[in-house]
PDB file of N, CA and C in Angstrom:
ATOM      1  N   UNK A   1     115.425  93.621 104.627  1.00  0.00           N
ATOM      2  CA  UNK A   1     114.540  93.313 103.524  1.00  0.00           C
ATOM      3  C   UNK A   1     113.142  93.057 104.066  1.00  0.00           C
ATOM      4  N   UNK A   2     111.707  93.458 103.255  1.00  0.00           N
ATOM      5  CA  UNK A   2     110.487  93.608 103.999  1.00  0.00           C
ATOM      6  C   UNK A   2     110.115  91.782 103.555  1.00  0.00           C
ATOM      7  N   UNK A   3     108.919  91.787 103.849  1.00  0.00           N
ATOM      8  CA  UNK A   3     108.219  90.824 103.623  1.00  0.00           C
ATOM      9  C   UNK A   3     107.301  91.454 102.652  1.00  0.00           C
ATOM     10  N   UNK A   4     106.770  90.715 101.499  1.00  0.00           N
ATOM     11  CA  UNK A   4     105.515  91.349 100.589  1.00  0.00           C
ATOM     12  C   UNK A   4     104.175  90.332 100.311  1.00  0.00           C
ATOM     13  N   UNK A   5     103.491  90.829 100.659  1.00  0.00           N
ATOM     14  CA  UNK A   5     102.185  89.980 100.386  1.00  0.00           C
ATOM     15  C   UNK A   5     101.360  90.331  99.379  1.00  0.00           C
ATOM     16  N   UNK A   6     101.548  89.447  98.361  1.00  0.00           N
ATOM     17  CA  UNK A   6     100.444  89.362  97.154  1.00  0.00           C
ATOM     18  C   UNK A   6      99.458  88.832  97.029  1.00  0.00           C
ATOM     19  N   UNK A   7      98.328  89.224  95.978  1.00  0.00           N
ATOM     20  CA  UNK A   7      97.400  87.970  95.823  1.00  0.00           C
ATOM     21  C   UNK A   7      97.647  87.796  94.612  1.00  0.00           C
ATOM     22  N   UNK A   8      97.239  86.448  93.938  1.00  0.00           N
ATOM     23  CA  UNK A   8      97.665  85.954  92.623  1.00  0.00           C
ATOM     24  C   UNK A   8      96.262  85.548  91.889  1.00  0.00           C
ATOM     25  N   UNK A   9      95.797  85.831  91.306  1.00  0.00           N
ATOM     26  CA  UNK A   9      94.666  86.124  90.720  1.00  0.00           C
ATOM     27  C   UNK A   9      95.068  84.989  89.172  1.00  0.00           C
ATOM     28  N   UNK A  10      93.630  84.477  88.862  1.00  0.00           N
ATOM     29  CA  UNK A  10      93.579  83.592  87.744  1.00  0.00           C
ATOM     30  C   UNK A  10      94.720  84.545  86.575  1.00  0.00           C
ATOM     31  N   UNK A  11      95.081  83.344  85.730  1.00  0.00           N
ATOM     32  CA  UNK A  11      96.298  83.899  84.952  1.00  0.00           C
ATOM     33  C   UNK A  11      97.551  84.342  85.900  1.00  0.00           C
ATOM     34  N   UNK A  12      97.796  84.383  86.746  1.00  0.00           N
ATOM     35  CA  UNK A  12      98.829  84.534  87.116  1.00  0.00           C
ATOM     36  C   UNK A  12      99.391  86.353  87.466  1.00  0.00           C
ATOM     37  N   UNK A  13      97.931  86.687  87.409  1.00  0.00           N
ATOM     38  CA  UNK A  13      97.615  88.334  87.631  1.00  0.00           C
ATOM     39  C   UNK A  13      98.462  88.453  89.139  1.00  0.00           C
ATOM     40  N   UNK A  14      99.243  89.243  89.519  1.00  0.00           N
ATOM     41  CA  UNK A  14     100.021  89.327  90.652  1.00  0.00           C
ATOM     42  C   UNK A  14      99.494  90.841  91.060  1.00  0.00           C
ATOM     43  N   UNK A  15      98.494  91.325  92.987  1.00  0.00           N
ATOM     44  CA  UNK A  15      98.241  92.328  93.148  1.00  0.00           C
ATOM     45  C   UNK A  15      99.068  92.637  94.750  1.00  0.00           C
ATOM     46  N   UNK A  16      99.820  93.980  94.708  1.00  0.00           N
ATOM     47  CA  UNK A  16     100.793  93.357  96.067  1.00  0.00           C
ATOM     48  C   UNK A  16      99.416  94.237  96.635  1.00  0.00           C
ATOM     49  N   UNK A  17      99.529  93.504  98.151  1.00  0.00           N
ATOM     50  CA  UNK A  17      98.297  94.027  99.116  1.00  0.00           C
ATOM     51  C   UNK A  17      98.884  94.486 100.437  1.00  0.00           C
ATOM     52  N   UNK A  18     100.127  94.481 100.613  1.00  0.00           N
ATOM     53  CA  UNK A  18     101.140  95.083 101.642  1.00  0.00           C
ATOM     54  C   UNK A  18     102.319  94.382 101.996  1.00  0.00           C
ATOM     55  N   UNK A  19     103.090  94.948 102.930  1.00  0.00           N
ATOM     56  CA  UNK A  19     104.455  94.934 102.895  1.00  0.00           C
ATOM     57  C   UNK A  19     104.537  95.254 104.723  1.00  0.00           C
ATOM     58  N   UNK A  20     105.468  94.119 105.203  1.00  0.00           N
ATOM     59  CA  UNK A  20     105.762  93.906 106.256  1.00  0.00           C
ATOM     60  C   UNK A  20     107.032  94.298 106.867  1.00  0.00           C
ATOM     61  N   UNK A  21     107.343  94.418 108.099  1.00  0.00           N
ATOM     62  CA  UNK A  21     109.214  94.423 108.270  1.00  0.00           C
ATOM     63  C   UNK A  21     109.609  93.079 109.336  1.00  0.00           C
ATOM     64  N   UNK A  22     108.589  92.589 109.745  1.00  0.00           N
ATOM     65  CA  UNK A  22     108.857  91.259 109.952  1.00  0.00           C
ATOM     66  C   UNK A  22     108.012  89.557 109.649  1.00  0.00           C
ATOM     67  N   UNK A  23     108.344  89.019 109.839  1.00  0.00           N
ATOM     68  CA  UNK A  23     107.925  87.309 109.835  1.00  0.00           C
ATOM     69  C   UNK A  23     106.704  87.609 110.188  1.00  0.00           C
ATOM     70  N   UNK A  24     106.942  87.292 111.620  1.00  0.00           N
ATOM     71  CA  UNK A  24     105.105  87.225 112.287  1.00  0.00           C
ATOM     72  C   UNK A  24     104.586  88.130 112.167  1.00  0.00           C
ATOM     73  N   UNK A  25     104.495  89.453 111.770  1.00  0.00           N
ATOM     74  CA  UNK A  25     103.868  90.195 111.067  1.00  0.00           C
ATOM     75  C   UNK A  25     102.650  89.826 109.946  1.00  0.00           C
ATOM     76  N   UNK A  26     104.050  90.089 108.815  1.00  0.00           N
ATOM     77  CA  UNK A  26     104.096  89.142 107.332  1.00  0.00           C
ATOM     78  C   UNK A  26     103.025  87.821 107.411  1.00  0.00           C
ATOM     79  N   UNK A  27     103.468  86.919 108.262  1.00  0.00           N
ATOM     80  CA  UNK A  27     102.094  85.783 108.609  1.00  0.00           C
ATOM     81  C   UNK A  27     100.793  86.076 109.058  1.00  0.00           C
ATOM     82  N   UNK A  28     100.892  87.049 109.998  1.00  0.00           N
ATOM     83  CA  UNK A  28      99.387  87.432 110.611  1.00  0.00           C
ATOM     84  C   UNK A  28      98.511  87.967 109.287  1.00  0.00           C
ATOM     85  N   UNK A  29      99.494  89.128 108.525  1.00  0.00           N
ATOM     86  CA  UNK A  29      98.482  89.864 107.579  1.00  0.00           C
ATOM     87  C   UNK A  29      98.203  88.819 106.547  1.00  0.00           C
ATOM     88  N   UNK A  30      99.106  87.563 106.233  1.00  0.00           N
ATOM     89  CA  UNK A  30      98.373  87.003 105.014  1.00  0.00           C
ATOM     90  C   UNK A  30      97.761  85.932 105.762  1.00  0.00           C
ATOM     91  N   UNK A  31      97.766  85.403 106.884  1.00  0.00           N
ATOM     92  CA  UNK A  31      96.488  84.434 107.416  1.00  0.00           C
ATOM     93  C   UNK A  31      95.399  85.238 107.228  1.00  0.00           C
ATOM     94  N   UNK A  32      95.243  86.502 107.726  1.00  0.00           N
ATOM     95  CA  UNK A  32      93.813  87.539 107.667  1.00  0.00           C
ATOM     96  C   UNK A  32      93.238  87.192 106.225  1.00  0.00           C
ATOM     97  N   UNK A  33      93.939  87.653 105.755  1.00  0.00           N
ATOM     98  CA  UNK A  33      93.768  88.269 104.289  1.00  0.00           C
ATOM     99  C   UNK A  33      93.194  86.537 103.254  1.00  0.00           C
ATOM    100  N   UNK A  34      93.711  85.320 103.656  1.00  0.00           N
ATOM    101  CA  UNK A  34      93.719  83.800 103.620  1.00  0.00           C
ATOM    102  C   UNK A  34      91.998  83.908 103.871  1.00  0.00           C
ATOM    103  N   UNK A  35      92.556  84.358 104.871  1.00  0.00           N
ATOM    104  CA  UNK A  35      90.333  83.902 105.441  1.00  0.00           C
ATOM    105  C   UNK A  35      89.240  84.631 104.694  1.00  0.00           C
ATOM    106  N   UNK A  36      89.409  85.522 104.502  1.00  0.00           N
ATOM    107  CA  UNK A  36      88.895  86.191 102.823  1.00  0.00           C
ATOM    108  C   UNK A  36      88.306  85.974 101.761  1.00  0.00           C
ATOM    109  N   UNK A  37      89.019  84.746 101.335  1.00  0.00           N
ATOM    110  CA  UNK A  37      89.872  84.484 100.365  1.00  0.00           C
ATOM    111  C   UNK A  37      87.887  83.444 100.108  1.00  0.00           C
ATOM    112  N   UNK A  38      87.615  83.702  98.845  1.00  0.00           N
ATOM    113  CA  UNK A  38      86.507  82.867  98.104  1.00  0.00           C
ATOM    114  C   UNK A  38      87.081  81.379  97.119  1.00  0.00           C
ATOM    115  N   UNK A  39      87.369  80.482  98.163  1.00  0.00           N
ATOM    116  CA  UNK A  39      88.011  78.961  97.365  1.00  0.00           C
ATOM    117  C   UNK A  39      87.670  79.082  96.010  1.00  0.00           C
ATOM    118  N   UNK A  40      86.587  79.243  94.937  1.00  0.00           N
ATOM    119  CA  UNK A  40      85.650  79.245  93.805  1.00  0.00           C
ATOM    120  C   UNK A  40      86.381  79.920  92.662  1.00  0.00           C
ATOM    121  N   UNK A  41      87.308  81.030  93.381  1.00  0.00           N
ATOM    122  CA  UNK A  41      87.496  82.197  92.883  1.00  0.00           C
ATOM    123  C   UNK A  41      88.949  81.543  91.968  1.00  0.00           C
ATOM    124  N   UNK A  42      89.777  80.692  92.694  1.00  0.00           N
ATOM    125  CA  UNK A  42      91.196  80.223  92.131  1.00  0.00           C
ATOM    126  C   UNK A  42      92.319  81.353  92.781  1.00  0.00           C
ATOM    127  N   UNK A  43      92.081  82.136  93.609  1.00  0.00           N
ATOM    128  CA  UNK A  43      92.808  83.298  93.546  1.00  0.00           C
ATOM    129  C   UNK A  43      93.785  82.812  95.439  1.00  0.00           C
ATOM    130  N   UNK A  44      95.075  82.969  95.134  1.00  0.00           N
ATOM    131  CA  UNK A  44      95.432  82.831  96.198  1.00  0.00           C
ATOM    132  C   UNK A  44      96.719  84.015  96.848  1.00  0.00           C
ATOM    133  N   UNK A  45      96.585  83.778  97.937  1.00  0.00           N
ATOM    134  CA  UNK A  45      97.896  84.786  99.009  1.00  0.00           C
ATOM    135  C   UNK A  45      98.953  84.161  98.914  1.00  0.00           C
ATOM    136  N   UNK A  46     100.212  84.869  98.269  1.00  0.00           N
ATOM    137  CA  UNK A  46     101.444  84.698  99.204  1.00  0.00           C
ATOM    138  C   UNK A  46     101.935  85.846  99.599  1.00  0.00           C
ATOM    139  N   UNK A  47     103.074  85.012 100.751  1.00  0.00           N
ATOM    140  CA  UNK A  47     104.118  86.065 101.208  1.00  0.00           C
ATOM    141  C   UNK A  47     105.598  86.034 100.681  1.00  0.00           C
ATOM    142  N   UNK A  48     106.221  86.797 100.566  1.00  0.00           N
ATOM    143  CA  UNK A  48     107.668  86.478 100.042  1.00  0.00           C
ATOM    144  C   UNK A  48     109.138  87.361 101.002  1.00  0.00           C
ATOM    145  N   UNK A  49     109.500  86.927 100.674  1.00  0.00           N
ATOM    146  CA  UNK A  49     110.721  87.767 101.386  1.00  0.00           C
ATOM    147  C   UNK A  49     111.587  88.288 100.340  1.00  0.00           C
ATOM    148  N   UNK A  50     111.775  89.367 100.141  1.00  0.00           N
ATOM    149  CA  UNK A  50     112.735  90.089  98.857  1.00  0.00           C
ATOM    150  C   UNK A  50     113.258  91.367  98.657  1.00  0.00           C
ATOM    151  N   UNK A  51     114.605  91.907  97.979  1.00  0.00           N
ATOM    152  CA  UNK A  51     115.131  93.413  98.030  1.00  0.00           C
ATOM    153  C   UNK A  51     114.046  93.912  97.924  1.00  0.00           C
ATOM    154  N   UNK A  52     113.550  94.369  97.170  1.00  0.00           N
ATOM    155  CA  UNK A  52     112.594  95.187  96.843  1.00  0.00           C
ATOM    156  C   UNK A  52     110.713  94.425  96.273  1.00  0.00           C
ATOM    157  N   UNK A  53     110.066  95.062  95.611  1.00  0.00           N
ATOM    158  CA  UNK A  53     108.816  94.760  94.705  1.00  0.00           C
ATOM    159  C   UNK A  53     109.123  94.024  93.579  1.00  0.00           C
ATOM    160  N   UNK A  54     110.085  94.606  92.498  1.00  0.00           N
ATOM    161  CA  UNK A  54     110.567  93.876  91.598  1.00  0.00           C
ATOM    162  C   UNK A  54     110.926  92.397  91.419  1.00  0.00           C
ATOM    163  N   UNK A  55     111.938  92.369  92.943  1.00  0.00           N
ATOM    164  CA  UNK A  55     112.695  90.978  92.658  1.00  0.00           C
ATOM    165  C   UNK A  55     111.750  90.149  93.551  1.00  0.00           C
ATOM    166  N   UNK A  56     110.316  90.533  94.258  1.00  0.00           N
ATOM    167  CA  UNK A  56     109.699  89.156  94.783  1.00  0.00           C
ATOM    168  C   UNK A  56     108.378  89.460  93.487  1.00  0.00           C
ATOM    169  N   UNK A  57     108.281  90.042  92.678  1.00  0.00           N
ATOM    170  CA  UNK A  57     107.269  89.958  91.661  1.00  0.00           C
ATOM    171  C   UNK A  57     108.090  89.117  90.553  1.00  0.00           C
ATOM    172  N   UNK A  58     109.430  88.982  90.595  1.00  0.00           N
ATOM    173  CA  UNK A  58     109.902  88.041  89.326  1.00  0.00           C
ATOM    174  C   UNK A  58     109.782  86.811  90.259  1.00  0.00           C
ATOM    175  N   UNK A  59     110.237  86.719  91.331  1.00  0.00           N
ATOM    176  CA  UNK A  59     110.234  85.065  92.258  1.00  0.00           C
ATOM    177  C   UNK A  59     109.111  84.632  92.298  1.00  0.00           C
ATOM    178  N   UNK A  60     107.823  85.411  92.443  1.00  0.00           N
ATOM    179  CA  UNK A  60     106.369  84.639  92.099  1.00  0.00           C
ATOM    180  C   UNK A  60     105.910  84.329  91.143  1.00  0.00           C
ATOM    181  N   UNK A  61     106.368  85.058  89.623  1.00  0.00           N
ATOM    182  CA  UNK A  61     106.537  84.679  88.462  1.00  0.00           C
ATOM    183  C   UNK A  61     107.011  83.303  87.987  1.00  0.00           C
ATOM    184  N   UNK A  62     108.100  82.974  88.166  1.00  0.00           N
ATOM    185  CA  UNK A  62     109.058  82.294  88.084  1.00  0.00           C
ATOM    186  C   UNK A  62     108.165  80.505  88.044  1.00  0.00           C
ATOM    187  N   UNK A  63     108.375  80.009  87.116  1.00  0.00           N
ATOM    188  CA  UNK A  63     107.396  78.448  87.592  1.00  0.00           C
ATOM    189  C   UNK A  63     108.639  77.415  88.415  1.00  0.00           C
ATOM    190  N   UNK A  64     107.992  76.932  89.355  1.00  0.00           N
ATOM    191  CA  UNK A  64     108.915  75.824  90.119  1.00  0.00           C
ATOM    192  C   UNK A  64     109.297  74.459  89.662  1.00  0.00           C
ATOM    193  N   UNK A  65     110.412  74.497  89.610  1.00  0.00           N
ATOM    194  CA  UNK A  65     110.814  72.822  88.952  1.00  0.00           C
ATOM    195  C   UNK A  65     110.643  71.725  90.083  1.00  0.00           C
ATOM    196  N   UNK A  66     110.064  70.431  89.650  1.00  0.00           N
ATOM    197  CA  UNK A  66     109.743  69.563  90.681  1.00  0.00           C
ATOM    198  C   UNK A  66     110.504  69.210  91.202  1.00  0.00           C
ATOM    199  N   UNK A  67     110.781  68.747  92.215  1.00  0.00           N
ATOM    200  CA  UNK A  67     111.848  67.712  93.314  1.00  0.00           C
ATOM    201  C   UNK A  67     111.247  66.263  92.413  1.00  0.00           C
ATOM    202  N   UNK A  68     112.889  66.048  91.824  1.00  0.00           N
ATOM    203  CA  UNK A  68     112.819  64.729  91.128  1.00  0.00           C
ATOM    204  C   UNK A  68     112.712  63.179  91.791  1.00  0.00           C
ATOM    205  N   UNK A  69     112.478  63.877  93.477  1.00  0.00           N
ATOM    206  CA  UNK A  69     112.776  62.807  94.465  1.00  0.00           C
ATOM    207  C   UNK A  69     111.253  62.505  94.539  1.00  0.00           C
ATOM    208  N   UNK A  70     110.084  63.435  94.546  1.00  0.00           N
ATOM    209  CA  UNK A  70     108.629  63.411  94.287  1.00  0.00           C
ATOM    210  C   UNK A  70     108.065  63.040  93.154  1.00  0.00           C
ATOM    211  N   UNK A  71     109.109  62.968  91.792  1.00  0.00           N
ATOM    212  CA  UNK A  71     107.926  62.890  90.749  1.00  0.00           C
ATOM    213  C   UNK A  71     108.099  61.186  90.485  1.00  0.00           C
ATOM    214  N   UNK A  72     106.602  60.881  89.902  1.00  0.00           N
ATOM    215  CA  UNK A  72     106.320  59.307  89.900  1.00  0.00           C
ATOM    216  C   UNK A  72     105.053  58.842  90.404  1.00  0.00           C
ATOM    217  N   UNK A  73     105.352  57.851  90.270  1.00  0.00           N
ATOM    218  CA  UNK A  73     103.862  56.880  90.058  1.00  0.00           C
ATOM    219  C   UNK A  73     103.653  56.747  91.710  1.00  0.00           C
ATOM    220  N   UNK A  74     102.390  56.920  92.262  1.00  0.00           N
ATOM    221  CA  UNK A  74     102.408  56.662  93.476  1.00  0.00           C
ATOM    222  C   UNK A  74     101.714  55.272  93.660  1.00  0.00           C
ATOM    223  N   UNK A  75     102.329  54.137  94.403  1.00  0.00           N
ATOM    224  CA  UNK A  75     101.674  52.730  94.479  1.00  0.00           C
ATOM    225  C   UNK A  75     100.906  52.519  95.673  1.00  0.00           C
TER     226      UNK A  75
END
């Protein structure tokens, strides 16, 4: 299975920007691609690991449920 690197663009716009066959690969091209990157803009890199395009474009989709061990009042 490759590695895929997206950028995620305001709204949740998903653009894949390449595709890896390993880890440190996969890391080098989205650190590059990280440094790029205009903070202002909201727009960020990931990498994913997945069968195909499809199933890491639904996993970046997907919203994350919190770790109920994190949520709360911090004192």
């Amino acid at each position: 299975m490759p590695y895929y690197i997206y950028r995620i663009g305001p709204l949740g716009i998903l653009t894949k920007l390449d595709e890896a066959d390993g880890f440190k690969e996969a890391r080098a091209l989205a650190n590059d691609l990280r440094k790029t990157l205009d903070p202002k803009t909201g727009t960020r890199i990931k990498m994913i690991f997945a069968d195909n395009e499809l199933a890491a474009e639904d996993t970046l989709l997907q919203p994350r449920e919190l770790d109920p061990s994190l949520a709360g009042d911090d004192y």
